[in-house]
N, C-alpha and C. Protein backbone atom coordinates (compact mmCIF):
# COMPACT_ATOMS: atom_id res chain seq x y z
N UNK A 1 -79.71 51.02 -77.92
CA UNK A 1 -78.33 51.22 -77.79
C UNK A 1 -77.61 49.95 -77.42
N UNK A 2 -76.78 49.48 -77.87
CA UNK A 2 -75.83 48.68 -77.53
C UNK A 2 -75.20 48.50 -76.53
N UNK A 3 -74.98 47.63 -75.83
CA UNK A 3 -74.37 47.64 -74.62
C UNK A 3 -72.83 47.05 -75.04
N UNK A 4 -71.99 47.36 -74.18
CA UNK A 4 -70.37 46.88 -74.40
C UNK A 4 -70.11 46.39 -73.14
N UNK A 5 -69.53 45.67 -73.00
CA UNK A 5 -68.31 45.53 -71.68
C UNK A 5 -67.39 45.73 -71.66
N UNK A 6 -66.95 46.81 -70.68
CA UNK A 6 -65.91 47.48 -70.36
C UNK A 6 -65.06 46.84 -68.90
N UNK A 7 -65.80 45.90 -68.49
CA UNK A 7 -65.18 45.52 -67.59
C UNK A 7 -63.53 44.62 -67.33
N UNK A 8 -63.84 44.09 -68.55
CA UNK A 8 -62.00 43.13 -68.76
C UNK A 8 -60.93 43.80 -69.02
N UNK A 9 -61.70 45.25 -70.15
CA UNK A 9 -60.65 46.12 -70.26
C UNK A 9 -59.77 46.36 -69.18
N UNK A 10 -60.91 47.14 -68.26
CA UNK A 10 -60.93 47.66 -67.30
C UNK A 10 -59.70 47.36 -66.29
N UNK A 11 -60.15 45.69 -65.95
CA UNK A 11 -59.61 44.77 -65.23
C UNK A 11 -58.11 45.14 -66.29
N UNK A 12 -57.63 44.68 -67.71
CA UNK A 12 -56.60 44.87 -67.79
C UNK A 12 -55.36 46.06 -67.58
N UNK A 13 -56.37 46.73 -67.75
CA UNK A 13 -55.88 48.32 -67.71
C UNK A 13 -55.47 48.38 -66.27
N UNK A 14 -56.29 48.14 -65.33
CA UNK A 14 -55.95 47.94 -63.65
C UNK A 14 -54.45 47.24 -63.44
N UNK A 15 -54.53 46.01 -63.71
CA UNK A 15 -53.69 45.07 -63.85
C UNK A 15 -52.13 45.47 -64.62
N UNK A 16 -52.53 46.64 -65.37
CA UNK A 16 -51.24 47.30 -66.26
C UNK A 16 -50.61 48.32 -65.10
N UNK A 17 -51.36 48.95 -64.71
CA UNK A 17 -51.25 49.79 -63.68
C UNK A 17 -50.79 49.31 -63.01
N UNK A 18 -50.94 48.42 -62.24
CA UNK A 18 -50.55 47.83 -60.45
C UNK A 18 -49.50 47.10 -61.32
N UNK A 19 -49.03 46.59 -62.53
CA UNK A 19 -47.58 46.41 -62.44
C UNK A 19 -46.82 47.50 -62.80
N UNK A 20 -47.11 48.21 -63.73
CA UNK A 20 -46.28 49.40 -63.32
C UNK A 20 -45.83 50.11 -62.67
N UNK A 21 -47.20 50.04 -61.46
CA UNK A 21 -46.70 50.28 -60.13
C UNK A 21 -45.62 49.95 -59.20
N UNK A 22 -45.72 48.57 -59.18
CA UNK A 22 -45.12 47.40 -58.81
C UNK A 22 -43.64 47.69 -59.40
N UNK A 23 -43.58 48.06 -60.75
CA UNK A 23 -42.29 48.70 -61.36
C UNK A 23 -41.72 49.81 -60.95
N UNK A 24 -42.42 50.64 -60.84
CA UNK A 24 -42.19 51.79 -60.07
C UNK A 24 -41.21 51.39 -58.92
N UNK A 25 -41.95 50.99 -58.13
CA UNK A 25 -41.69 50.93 -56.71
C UNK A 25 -40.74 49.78 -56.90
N UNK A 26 -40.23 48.95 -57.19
CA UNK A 26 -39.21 48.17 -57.14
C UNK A 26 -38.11 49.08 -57.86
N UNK A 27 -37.98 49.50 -58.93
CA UNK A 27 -37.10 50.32 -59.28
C UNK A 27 -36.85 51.83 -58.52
N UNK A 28 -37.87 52.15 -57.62
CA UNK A 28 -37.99 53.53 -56.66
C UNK A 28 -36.72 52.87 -55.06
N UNK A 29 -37.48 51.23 -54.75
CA UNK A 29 -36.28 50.77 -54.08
C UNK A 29 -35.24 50.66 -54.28
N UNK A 30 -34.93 50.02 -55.41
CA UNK A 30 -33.46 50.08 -55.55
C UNK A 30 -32.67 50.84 -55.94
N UNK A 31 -33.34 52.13 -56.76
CA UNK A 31 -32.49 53.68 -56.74
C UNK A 31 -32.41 53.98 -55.24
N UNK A 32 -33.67 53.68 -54.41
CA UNK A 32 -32.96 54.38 -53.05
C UNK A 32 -32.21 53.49 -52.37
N UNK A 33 -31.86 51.67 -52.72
CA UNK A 33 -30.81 50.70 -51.89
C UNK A 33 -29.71 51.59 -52.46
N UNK A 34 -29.31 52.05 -54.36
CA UNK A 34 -28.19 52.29 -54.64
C UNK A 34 -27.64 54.15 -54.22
N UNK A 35 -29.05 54.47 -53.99
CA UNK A 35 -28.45 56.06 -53.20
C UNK A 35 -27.91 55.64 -51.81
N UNK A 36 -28.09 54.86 -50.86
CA UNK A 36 -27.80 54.37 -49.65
C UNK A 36 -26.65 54.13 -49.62
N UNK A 37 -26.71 53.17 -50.41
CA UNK A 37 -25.04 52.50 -50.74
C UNK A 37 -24.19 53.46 -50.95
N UNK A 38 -24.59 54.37 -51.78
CA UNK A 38 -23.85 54.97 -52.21
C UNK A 38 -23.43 55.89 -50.97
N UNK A 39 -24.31 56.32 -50.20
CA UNK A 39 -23.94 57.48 -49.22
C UNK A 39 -22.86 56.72 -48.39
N UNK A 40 -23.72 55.68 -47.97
CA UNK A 40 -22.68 55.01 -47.36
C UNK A 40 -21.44 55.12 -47.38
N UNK A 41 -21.23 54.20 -49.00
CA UNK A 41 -19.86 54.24 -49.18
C UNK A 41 -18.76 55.52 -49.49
N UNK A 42 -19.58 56.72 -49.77
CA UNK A 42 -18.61 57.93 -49.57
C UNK A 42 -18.50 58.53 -48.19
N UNK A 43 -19.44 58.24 -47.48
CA UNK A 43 -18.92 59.00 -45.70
C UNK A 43 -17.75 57.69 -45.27
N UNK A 44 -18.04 56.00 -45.74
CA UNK A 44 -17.04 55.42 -45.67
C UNK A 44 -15.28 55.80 -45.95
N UNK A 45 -15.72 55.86 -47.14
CA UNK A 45 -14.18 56.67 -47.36
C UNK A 45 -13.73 58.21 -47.21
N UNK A 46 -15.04 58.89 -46.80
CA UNK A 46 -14.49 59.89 -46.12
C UNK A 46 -13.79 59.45 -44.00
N UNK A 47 -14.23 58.64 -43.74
CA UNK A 47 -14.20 58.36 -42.48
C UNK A 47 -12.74 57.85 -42.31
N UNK A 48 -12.30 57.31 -43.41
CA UNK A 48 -10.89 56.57 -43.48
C UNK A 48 -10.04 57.69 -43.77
N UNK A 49 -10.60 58.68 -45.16
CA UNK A 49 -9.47 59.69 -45.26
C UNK A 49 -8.93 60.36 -44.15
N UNK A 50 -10.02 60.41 -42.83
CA UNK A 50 -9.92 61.57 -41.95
C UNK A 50 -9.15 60.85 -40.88
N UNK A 51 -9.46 58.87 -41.06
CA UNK A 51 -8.56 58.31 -40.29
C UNK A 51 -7.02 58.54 -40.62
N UNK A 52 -6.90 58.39 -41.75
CA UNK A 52 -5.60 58.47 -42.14
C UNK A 52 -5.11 59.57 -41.77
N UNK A 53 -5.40 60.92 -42.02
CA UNK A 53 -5.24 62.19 -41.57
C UNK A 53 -5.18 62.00 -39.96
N UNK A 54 -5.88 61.44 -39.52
CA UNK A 54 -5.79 61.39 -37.84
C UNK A 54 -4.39 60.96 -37.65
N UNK A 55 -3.97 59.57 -38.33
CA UNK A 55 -2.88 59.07 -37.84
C UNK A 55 -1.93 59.56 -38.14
N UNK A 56 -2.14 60.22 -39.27
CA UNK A 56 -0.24 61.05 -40.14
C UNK A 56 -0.59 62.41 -39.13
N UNK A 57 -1.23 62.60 -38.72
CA UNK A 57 -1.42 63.74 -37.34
C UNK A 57 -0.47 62.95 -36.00
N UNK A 58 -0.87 62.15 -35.73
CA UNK A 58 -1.18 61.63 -34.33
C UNK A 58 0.68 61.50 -34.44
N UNK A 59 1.08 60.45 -36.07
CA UNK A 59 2.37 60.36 -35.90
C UNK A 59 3.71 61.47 -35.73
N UNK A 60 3.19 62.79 -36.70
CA UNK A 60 3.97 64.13 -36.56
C UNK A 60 3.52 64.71 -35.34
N UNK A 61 3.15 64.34 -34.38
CA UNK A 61 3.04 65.59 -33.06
C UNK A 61 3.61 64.39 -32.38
N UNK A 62 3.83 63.05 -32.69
CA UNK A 62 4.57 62.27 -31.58
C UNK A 62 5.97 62.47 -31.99
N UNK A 63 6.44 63.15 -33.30
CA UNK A 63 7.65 63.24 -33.73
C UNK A 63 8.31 64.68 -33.09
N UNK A 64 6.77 65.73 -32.85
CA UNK A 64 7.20 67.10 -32.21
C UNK A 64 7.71 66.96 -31.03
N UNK A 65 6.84 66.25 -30.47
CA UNK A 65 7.11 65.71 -29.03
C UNK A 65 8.69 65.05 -29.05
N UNK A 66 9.01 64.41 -29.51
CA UNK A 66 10.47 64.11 -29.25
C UNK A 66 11.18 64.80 -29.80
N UNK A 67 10.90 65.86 -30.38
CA UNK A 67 11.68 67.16 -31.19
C UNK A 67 11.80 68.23 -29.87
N UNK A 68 10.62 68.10 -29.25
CA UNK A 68 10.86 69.28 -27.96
C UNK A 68 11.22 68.70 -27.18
N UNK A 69 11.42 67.47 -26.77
CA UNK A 69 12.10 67.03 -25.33
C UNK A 69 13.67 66.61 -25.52
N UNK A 70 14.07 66.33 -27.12
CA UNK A 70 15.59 66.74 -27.65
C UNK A 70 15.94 68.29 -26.96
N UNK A 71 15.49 69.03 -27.84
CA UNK A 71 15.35 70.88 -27.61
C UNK A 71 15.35 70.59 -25.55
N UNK A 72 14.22 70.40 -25.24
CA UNK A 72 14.61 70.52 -23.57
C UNK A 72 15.75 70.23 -23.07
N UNK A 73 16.72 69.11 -23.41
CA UNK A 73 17.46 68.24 -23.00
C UNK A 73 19.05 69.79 -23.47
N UNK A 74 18.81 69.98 -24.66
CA UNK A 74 20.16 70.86 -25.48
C UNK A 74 19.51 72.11 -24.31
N UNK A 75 18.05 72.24 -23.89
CA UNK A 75 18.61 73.85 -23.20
C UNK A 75 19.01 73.93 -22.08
N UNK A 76 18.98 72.34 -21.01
CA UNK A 76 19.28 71.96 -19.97
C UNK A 76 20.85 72.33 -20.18
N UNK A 77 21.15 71.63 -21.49
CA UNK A 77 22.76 71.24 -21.41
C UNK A 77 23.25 72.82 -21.38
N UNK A 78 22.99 73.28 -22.59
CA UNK A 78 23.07 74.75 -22.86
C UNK A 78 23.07 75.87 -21.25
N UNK A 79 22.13 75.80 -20.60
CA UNK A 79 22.37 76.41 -19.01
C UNK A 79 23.14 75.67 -18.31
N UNK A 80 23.73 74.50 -18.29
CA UNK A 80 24.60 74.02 -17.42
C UNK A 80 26.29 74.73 -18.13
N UNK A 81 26.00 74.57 -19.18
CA UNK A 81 27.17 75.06 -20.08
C UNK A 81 27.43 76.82 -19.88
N UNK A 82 26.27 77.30 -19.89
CA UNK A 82 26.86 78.93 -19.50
C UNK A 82 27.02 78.70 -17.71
N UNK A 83 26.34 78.04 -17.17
CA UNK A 83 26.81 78.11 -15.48
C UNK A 83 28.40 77.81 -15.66
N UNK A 84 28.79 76.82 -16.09
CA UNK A 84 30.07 76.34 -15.62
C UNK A 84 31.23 77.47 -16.60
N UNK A 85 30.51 78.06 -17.58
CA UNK A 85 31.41 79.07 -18.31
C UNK A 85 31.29 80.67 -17.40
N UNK A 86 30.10 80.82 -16.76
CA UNK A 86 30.46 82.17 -15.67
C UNK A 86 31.35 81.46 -14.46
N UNK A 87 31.07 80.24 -14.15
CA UNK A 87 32.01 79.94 -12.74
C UNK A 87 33.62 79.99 -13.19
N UNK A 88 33.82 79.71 -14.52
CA UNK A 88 34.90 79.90 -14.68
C UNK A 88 35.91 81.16 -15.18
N UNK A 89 34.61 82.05 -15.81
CA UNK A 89 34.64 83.08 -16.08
C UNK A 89 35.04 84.37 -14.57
N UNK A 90 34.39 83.66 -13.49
CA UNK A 90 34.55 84.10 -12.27
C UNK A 90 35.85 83.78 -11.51
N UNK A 91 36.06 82.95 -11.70
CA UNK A 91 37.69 82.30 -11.35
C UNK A 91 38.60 83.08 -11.92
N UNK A 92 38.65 83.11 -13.19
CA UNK A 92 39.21 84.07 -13.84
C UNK A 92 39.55 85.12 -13.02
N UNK A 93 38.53 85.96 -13.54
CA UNK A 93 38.31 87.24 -12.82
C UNK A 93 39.13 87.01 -11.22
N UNK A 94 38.79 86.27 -10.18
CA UNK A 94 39.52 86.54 -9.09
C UNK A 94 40.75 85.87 -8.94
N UNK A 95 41.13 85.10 -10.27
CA UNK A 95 42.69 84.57 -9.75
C UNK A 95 43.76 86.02 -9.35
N UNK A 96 43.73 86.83 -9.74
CA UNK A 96 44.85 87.98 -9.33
C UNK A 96 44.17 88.42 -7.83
N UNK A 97 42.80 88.15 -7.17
CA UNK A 97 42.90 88.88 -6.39
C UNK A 97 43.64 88.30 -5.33
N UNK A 98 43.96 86.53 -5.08
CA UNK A 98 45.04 86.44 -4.06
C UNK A 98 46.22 87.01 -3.79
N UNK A 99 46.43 87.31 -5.30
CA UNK A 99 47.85 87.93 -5.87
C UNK A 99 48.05 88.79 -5.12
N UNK A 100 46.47 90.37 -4.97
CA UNK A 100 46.97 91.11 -4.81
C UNK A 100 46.64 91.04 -3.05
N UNK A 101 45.85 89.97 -2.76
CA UNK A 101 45.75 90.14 -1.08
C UNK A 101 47.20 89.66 -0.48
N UNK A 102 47.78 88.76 -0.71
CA UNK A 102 48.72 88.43 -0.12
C UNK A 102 50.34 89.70 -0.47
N UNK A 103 49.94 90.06 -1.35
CA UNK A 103 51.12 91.30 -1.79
C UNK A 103 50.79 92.71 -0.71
N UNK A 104 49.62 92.57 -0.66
CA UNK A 104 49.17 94.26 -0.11
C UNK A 104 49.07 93.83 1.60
N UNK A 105 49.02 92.25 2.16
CA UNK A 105 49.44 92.15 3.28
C UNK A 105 51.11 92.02 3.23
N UNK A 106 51.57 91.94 2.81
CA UNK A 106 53.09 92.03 3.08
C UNK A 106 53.59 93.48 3.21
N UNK A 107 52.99 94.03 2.38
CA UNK A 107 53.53 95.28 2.17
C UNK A 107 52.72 96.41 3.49
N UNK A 108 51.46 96.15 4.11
CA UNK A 108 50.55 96.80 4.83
C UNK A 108 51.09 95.90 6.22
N UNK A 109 51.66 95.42 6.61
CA UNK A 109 52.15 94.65 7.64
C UNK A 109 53.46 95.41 8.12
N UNK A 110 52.72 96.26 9.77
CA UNK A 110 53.71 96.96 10.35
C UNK A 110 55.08 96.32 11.23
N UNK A 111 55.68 97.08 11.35
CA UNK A 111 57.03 96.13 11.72
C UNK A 111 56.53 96.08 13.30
N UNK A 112 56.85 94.84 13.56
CA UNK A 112 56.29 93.99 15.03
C UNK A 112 54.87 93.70 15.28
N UNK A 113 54.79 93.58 14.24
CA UNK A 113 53.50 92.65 13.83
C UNK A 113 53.61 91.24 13.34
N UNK A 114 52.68 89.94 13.71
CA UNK A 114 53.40 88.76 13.01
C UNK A 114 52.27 88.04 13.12
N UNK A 115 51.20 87.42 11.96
CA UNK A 115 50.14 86.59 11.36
C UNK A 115 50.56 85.33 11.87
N UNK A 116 49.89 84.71 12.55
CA UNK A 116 49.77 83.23 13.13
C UNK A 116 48.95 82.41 12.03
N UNK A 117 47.94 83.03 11.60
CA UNK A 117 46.92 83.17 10.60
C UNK A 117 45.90 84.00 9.98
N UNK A 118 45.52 83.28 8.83
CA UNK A 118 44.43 84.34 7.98
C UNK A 118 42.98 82.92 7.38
N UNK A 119 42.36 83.40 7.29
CA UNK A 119 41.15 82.69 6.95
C UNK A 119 40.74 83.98 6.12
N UNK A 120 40.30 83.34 5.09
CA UNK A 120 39.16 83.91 4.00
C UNK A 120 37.48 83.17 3.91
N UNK A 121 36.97 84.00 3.72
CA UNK A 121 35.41 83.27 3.31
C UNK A 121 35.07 84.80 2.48
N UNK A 122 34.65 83.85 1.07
CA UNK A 122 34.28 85.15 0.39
C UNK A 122 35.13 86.24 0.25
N UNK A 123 34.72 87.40 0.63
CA UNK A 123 35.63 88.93 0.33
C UNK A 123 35.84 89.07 1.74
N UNK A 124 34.92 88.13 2.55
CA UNK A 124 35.66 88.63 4.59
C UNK A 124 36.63 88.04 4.62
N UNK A 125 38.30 88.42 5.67
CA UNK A 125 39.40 88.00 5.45
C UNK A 125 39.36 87.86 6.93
N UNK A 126 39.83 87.28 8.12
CA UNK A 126 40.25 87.30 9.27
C UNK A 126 42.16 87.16 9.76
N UNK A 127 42.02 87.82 10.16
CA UNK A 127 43.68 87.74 10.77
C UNK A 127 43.64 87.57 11.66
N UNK A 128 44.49 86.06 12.66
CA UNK A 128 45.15 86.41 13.40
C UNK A 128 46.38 86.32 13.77
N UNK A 129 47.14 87.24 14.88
CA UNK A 129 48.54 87.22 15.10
C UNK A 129 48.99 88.06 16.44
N UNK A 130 50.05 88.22 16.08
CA UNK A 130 50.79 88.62 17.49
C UNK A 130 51.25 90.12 17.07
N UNK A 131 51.16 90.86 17.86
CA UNK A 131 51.82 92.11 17.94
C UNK A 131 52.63 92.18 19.08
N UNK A 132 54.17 93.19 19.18
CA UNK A 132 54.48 93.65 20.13
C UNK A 132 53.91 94.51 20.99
N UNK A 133 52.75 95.14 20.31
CA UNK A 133 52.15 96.16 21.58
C UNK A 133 50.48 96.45 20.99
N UNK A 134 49.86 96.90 21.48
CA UNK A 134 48.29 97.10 20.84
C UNK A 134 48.24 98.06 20.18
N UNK A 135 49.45 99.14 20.15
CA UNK A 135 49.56 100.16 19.42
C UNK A 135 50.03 99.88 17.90
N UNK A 136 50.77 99.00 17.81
CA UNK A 136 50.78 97.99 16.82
C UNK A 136 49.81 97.63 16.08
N UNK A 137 48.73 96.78 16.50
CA UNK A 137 47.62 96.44 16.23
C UNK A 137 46.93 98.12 15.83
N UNK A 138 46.82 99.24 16.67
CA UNK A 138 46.15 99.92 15.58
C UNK A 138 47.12 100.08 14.60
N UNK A 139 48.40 100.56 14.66
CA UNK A 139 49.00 101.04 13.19
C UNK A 139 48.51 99.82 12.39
N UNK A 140 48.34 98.44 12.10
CA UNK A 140 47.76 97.38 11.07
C UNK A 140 46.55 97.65 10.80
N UNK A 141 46.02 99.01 11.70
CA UNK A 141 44.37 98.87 11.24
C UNK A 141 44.23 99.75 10.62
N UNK A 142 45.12 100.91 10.92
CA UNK A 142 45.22 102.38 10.10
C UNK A 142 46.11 101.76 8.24
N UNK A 143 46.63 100.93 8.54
CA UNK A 143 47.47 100.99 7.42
C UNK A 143 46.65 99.63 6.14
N UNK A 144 45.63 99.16 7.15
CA UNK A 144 44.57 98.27 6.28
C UNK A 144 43.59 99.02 6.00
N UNK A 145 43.36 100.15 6.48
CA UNK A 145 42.09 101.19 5.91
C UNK A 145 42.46 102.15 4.82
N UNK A 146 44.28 102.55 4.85
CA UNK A 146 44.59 102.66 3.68
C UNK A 146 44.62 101.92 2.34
N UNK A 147 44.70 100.52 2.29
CA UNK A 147 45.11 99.95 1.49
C UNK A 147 43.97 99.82 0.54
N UNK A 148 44.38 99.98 -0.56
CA UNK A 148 43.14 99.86 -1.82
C UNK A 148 42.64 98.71 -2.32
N UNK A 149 43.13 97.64 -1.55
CA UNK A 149 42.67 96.33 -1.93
C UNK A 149 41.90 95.87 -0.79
N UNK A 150 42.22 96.57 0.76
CA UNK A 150 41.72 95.99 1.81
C UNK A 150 40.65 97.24 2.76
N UNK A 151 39.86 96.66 3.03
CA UNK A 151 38.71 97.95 3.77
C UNK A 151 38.06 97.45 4.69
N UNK A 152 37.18 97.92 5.24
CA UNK A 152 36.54 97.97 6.49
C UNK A 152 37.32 97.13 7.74
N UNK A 153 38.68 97.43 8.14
CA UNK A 153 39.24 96.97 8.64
C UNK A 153 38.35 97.14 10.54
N UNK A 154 37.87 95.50 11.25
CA UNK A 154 37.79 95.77 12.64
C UNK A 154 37.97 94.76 13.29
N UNK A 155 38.37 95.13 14.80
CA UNK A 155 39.21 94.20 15.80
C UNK A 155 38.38 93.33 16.69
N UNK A 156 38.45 92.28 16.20
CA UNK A 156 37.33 91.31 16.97
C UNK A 156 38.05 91.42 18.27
N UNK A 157 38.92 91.08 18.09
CA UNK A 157 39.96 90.78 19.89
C UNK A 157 41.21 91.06 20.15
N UNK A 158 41.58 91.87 20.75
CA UNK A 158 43.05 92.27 21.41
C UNK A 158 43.31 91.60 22.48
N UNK A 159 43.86 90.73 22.74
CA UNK A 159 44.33 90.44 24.76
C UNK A 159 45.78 90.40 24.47
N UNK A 160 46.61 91.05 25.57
CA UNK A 160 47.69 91.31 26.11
C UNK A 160 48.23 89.75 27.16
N UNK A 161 48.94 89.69 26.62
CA UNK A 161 49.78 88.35 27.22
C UNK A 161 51.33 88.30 27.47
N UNK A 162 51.44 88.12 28.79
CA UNK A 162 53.09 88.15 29.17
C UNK A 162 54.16 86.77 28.01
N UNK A 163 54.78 87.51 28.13
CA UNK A 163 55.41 86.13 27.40
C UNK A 163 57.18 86.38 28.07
N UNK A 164 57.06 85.83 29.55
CA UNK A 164 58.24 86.01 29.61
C UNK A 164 58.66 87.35 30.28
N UNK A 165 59.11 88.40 30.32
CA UNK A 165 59.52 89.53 30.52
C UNK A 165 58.62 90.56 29.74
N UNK A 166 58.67 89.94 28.25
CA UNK A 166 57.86 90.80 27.71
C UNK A 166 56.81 90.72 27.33
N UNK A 167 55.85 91.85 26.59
CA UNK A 167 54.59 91.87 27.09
C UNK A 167 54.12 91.84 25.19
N UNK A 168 53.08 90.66 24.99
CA UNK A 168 52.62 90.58 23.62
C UNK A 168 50.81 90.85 23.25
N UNK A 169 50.78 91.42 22.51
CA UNK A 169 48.86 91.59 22.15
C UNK A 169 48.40 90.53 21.28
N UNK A 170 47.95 89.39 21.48
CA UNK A 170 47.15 88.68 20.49
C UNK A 170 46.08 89.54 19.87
N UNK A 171 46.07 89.32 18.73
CA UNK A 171 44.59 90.16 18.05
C UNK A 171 43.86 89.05 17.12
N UNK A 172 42.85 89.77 16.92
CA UNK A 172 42.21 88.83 15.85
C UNK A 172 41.07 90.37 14.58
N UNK A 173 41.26 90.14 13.52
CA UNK A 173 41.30 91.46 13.09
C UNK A 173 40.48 91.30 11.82
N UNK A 174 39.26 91.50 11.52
CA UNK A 174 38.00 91.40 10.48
C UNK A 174 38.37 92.28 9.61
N UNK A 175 38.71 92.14 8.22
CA UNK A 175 38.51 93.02 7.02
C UNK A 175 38.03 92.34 5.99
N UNK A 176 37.90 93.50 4.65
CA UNK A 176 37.15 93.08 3.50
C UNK A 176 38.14 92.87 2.71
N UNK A 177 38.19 92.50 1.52
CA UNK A 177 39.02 92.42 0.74
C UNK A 177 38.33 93.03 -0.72
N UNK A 178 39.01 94.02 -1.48
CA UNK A 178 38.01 94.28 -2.53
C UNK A 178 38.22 93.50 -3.88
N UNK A 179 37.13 93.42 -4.22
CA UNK A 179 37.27 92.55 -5.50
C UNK A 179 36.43 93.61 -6.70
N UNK A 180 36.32 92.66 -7.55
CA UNK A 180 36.27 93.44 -8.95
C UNK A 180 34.38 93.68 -8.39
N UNK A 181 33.87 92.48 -8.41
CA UNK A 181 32.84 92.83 -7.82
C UNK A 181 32.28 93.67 -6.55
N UNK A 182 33.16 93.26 -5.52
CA UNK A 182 32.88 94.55 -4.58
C UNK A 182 32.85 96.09 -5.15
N UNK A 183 33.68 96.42 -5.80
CA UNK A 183 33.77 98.05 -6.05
C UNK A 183 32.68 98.17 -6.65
N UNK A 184 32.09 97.21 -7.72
CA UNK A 184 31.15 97.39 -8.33
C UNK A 184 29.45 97.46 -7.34
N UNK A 185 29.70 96.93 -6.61
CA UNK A 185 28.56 96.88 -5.59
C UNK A 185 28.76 98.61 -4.76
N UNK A 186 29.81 98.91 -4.34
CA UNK A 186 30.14 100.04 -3.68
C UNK A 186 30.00 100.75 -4.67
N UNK A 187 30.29 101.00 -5.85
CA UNK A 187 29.72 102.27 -6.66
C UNK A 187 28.67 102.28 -6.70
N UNK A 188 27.80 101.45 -6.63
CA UNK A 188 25.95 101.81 -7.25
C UNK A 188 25.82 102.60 -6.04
């Protein structure tokens, strides 16, 4: 039988192999440098889209923000604006009641009776003055408990003082005065 050598083949055939290999694997690297790259570069520009999105965010809620502290500022103004429209709305409302306190004391003011003064605070009214006699002083108290503008008529102080021959009662004399709001408080 003949003998052959198979060994150079062999050797070439090896040698075909381990560069193909060699091919392989250099072309196996650089599909996976250009998959890399590639990942890379799309989470890259996903990272920017989401920056950008961050900032066109970041810029419209800094625009809300001065949209609501405008709005705070108009509801500040807005409650100062209905305060000063009930205070005046309230003025209103009680300009007639001097009208009618000073009318319904003229008219409720018994003869020999005479106001030195009056003080108001609120709907409390104080009088004081001179009477000819203390009996006096009650008829002003009976005739202030009538009056429909004036109520809870009471006598802080009566003193009796000579004046001369004749004889005078200083008083000093607590009532209410009704207002639009009082009745409304007294009806509930």
């Amino acid at each position: 039988m003949p003998r052959i050598n198979l060994l150079p083949w062999r050797e070439e055939e090896r040698k075909k192999r381990q560069q193909n290999f060699m091919v392989a694997l250099a072309s196996s690297i650089v599909m996976a440098g250009v998959v890399i790259g590639a990942t890379l570069f799309t989470f890259s520009q996903m990272i920017e889209n989401q920056e950008s999105r961050n900032q066109r965010l970041e810029t419209e809620i800094a625009e809300l923000e001065k949209s609501i502290t405008e709005i705070d500022g108009l509801e500040a103004q807005k409650e100062r604006l209905l305060a000063r429209m009930e205070i005046i709305e309230q003025l209103q409302r009680s300009r007639p009641e001097i009208v009618h306190l000073f009318d319904e004391m003229s008219r409720q003011l018994p003869e020999g009776v005479y106001l030195n003064g009056m003080k108001q605070n609120g709907v409390s009214v104080e009088l004081q003055g001179v009477a000819q006699s203390s009996t006096r002083v009650s008829a002003l108290m009976r005739q202030m408990d009538g009056s429909e503008w004036l109520t809870n008529p009471s006598v802080t102080k009566v003193e009796t003082t000579e004046m001369g021959p004749a004889r005078q009662a200083e008083f000093v004399v607590n009532l209410k005065q009704v207002t639009a709001e009082f009745e409304e408080e007294g009806s509930r």
